[in-house]
Protein backbone atom coordinates (compact mmCIF):
# COMPACT_ATOMS: atom_id res chain seq x y z
CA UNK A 1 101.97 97.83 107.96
CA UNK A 2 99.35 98.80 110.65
CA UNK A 3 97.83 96.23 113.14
CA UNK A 4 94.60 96.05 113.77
CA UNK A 5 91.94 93.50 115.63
CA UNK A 6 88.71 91.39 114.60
CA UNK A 7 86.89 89.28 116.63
CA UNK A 8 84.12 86.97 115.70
CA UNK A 9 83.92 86.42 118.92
CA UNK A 10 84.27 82.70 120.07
CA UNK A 11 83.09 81.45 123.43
CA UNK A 12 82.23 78.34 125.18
CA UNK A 13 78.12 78.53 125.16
CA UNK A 14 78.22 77.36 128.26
CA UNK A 15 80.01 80.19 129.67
CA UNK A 16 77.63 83.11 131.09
CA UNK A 17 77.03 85.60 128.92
CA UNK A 18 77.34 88.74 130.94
CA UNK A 19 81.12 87.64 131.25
CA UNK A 20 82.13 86.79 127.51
CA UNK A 21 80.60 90.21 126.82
CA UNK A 22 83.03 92.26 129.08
CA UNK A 23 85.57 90.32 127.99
CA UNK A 24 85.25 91.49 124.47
CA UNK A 25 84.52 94.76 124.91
CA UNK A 26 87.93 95.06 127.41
CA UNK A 27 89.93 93.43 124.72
CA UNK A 28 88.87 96.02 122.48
CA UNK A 29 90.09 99.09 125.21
CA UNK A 30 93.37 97.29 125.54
CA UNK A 31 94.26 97.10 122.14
CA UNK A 32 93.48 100.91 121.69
CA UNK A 33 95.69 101.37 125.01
CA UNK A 34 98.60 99.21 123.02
CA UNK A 35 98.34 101.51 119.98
CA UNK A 36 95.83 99.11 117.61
CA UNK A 37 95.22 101.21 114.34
CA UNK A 38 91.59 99.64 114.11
CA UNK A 39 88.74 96.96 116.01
CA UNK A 40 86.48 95.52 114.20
CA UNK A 41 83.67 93.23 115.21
CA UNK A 42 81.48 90.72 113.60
CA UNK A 43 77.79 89.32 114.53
CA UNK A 44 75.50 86.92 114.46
CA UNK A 45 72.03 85.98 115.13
CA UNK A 46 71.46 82.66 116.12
CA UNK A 47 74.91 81.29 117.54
CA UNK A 48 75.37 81.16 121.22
CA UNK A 49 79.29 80.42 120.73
CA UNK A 50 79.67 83.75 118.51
CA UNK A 51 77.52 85.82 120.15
CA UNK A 52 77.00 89.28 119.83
CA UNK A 53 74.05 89.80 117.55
CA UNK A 54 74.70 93.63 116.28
CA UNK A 55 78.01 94.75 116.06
CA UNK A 56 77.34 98.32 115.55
CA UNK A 57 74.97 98.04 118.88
CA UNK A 58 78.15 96.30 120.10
CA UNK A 59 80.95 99.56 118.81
CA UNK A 60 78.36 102.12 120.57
CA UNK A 61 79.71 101.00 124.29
CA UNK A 62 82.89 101.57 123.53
CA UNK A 63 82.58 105.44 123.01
CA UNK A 64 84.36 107.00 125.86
CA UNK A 65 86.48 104.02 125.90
CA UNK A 66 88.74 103.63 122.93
CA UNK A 67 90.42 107.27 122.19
CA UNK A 68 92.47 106.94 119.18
CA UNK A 69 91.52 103.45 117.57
CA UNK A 70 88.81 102.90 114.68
CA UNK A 71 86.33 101.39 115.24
CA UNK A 72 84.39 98.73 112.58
CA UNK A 73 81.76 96.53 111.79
CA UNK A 74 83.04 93.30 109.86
CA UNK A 75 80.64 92.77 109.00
CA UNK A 76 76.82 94.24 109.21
CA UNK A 77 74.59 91.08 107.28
CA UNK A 78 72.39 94.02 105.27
CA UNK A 79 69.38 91.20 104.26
CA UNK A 80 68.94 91.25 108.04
CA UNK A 81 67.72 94.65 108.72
CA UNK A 82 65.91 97.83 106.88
CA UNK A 83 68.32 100.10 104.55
CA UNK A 84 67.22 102.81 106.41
CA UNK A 85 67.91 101.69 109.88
CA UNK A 86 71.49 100.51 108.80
CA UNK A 87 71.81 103.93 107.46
CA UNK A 88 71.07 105.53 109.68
CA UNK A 89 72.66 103.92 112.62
CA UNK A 90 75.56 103.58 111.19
CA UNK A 91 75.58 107.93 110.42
CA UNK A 92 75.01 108.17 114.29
CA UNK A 93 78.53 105.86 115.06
CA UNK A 94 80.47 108.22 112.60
CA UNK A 95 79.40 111.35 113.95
CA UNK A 96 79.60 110.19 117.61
CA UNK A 97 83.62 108.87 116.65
CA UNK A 98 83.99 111.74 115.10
CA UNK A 99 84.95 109.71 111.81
CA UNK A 100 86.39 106.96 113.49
CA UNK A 101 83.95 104.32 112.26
CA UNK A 102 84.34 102.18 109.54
CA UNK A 103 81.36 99.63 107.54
CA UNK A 104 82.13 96.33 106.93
CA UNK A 105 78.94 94.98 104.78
CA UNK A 106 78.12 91.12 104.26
CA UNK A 107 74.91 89.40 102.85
CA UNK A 108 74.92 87.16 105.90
CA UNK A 109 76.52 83.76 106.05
CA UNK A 110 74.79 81.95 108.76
CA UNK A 111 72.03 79.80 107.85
CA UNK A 112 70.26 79.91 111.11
CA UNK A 113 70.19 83.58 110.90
CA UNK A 114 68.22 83.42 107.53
CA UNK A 115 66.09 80.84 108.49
CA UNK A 116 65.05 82.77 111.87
CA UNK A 117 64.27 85.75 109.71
CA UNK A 118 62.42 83.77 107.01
CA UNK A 119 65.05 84.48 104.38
CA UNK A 120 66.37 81.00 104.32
CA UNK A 121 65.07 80.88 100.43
CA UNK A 122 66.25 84.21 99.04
CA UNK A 123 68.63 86.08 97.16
CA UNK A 124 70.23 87.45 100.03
CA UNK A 125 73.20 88.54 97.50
CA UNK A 126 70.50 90.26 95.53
CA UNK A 127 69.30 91.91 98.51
CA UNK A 128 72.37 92.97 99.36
CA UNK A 129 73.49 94.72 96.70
CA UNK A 130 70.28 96.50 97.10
CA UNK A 131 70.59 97.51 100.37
CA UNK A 132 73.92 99.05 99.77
CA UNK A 133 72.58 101.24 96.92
CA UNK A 134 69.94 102.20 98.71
CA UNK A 135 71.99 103.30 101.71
CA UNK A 136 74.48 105.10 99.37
CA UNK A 137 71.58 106.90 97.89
CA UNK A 138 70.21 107.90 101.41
CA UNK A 139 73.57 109.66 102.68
CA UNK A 140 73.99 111.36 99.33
CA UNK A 141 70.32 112.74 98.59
CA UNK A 142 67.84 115.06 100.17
CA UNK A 143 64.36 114.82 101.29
CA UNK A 144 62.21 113.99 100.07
CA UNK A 145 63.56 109.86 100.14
CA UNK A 146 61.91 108.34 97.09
CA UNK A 147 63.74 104.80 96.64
CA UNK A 148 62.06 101.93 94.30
CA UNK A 149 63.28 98.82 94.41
CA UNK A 150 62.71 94.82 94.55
CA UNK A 151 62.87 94.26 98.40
CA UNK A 152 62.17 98.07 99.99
CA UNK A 153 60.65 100.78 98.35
CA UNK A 154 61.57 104.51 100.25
CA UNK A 155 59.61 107.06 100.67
CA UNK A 156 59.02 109.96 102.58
CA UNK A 157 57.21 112.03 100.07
CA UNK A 158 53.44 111.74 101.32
CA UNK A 159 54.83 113.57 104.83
CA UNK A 160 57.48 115.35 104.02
CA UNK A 161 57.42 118.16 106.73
CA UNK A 162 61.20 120.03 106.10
CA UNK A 163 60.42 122.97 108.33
CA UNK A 164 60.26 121.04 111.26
CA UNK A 165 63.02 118.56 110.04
CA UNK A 166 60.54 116.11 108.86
CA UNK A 167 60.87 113.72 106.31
CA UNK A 168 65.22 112.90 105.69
CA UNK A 169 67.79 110.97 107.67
CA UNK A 170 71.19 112.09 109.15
CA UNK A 171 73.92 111.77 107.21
CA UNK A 172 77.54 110.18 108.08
CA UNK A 173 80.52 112.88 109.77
CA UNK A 174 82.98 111.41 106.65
CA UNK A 175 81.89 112.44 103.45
CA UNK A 176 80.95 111.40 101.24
CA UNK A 177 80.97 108.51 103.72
CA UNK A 178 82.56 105.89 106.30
CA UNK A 179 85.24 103.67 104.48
CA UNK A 180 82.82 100.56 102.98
CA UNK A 181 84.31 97.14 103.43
CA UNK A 182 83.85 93.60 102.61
CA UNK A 183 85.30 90.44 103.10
CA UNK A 184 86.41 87.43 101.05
CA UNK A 185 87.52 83.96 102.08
CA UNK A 186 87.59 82.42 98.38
CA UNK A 187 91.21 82.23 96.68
CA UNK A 188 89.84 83.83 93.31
CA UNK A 189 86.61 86.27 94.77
CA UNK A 190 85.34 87.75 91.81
CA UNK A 191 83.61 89.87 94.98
CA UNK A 192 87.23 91.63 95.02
CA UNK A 193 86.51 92.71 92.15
CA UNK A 194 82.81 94.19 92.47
CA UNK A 195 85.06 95.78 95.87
CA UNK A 196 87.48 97.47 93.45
CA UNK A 197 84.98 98.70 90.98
CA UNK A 198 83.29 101.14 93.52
CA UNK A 199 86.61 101.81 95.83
CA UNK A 200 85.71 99.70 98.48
CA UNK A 201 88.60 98.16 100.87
CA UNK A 202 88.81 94.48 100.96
CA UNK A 203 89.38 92.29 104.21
CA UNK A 204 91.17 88.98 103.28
CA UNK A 205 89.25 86.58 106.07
CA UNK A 206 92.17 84.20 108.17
CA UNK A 207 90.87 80.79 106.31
CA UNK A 208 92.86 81.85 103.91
CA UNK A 209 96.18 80.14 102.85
CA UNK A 210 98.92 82.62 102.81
CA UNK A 211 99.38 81.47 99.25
CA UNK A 212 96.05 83.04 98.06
CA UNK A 213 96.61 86.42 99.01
CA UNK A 214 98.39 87.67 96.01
CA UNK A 215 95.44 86.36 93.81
CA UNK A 216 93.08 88.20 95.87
CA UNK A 217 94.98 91.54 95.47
CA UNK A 218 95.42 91.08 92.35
CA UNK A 219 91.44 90.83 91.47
CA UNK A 220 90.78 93.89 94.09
CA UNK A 221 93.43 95.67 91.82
CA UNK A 222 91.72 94.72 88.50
CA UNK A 223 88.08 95.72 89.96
CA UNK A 224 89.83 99.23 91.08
CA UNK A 225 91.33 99.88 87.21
CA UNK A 226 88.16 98.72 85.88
CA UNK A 227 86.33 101.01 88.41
CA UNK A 228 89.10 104.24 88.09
CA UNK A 229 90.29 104.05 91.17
CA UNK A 230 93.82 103.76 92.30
CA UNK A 231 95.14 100.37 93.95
CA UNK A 232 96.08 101.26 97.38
CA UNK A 233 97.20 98.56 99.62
CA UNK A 234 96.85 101.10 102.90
CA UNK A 235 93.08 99.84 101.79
CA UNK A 236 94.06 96.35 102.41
CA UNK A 237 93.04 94.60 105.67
CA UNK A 238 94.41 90.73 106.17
CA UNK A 239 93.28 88.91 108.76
CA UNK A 240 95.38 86.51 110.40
CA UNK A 241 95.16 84.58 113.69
CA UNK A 242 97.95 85.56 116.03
CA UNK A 243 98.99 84.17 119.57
CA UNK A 244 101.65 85.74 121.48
CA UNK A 245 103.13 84.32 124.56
CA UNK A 246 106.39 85.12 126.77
CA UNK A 247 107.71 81.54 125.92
CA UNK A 248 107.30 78.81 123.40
CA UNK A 249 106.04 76.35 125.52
CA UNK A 250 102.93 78.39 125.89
CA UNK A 251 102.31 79.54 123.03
CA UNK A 252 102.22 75.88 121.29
CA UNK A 253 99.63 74.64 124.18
CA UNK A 254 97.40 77.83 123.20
CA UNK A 255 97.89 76.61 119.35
CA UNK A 256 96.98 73.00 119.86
CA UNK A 257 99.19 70.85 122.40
CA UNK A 258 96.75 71.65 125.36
CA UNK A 259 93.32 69.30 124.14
CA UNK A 260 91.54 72.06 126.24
CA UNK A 261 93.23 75.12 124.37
CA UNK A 262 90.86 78.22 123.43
CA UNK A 263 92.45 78.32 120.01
CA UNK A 264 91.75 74.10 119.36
CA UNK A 265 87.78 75.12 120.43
CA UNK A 266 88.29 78.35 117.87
CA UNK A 267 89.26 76.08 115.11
CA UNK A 268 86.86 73.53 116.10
CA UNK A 269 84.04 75.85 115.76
CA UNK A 270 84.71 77.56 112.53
CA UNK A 271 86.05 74.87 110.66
CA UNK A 272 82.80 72.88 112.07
CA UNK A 273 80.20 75.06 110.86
CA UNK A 274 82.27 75.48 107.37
CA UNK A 275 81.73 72.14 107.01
CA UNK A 276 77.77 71.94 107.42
CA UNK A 277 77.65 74.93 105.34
CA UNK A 278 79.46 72.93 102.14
CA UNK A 279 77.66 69.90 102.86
CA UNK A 280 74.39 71.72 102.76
CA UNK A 281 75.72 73.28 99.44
CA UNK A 282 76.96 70.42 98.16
CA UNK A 283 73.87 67.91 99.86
CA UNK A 284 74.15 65.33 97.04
CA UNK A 285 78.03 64.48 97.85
CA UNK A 286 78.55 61.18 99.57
CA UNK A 287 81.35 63.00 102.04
CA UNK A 288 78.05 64.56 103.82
CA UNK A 289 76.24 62.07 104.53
CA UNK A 290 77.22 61.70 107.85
CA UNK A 291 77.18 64.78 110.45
């Protein structure tokens, strides 16, 4: 087993900005100093309390600064933004780690951030498993780019100009690319599966139960047979929330004693904003009518 780190991150919104920002990134630099395998990062739009709004944006300042750790994005929302510019951005990271840089992909789970980009209403799952072939596509083919699809349609073919280097995108330092990842927080994710199937990795989120983590390998391992690939848990990230102290007493007032502990506002916030998202899912159940 390797250890890695993910933040969200989670701050007080209250708290200035410029600060929570440093902080993350330095948390990143010391667990690369203490020998972290991999960092990854998430993002968000629209929420002041988790709030860095690209993650790959986010990775880029830490060139220079983390020398042996990967780096990741867990995970980019693909609805959000253009196929090209995600594929493209994300070949600059892995050539300028050197193939340290690793994809985490997500349709986007934040309402607010669909509403803000008036995709409140649509199939951002559709979308993104269009975006993803279309990136795919765009690392593995040559120019002329001539993509057709629902939501973006591709093309460089009217000024194509090769001789001056007109008309393609770079392409990613790992080939055929960076490691793809997703996440799942349901017990039985039949997205583990769609995961398997192409050789993706799979990141088991921390709301899980530590009970429902042999389910979800065993529907990654059924989507890799299915798919021909070979079941390797070195694939297999599981996040967990961890707290480390130099005595007990601290460590159970950073869990939950102390009323003002960061971890109590952590849980607070997710388990929060779970909530609204069920009850907005579920809007006819008497449990949400209050809130």
């Amino acid at each position: 087993m390797k250890l890695g780190y993910f933040t969200m991150p989670v701050h007080p919104p209250a708290r200035r900005y410029v600060e929570t920002l440093k902080e993350d990134r330095d948390a990143f630099i010391l667990a690369d100093r203490l020998g972290y395998s991999e960092g990854y990062c998430g993002e968000h739009l629209t929420d002041t309390a988790e709030n860095i709004p690209n993650s790959m944006m986010f990775i880029a300042t830490l060139l220079g600064a983390v020398s042996q750790m990967k780096v990741g994005t867990a995970v980019v929302n693909l609805p959000h933004s253009h196929p090209v510019v995600v594929a493209s951005n994300a070949a600059m990271l892995d050539n300028l780690f050197e193939g340290r840089f690793i994809l985490g992909i997500g349709a986007g789970i934040l309402r607010s951030d669909a509403e803000a980009l008036g995709l409140l209403d649509a199939d951002r799952n559709d979308m993104f498993a269009e975006a993803i072939d279309h990136i795919l596509a765009l690392w593995a083919g040559t120019a002329p780019i001539d993509l057709k699809g629902k939501y973006w349609t591709i093309s460089t073919v009217k000024t194509l100009w090769p001789e001056v280097g007109i008309g393609d995108i770079v392409k990613p330092y790992q080939k055929p690319h960076p490691p793809i990842a997703g996440t799942a927080t349901d017990p039985d994710s039949k997205g583990l599966i769609a995961l398997g199937r192409r050789g993706w990795w799979p990141i088991s989120s921390h709301f899980l139960h530590p009970n429902c983590l042999k389910s979800q390998w065993a529907n990654y391992a059924k989507g890799c047979a299915e798919g021909g690939h070979r079941a390797e848990r070195a694939n297999w990230r599981v996040a967990r929330s961890i707290f480390v102290a130099e005595d007990d007493k601290v460590a159970r007032a950073y869990g939950g004693d102390d009323p003002n502990s960061p971890y109590r506002f952590y849980i607070s916030q997710l388990t929060a904003k779970l909530k609204k998202a069920r009850c907005m899912i579920r809007a006819l159940s008497p449990s949400c009518t209050s809130g």
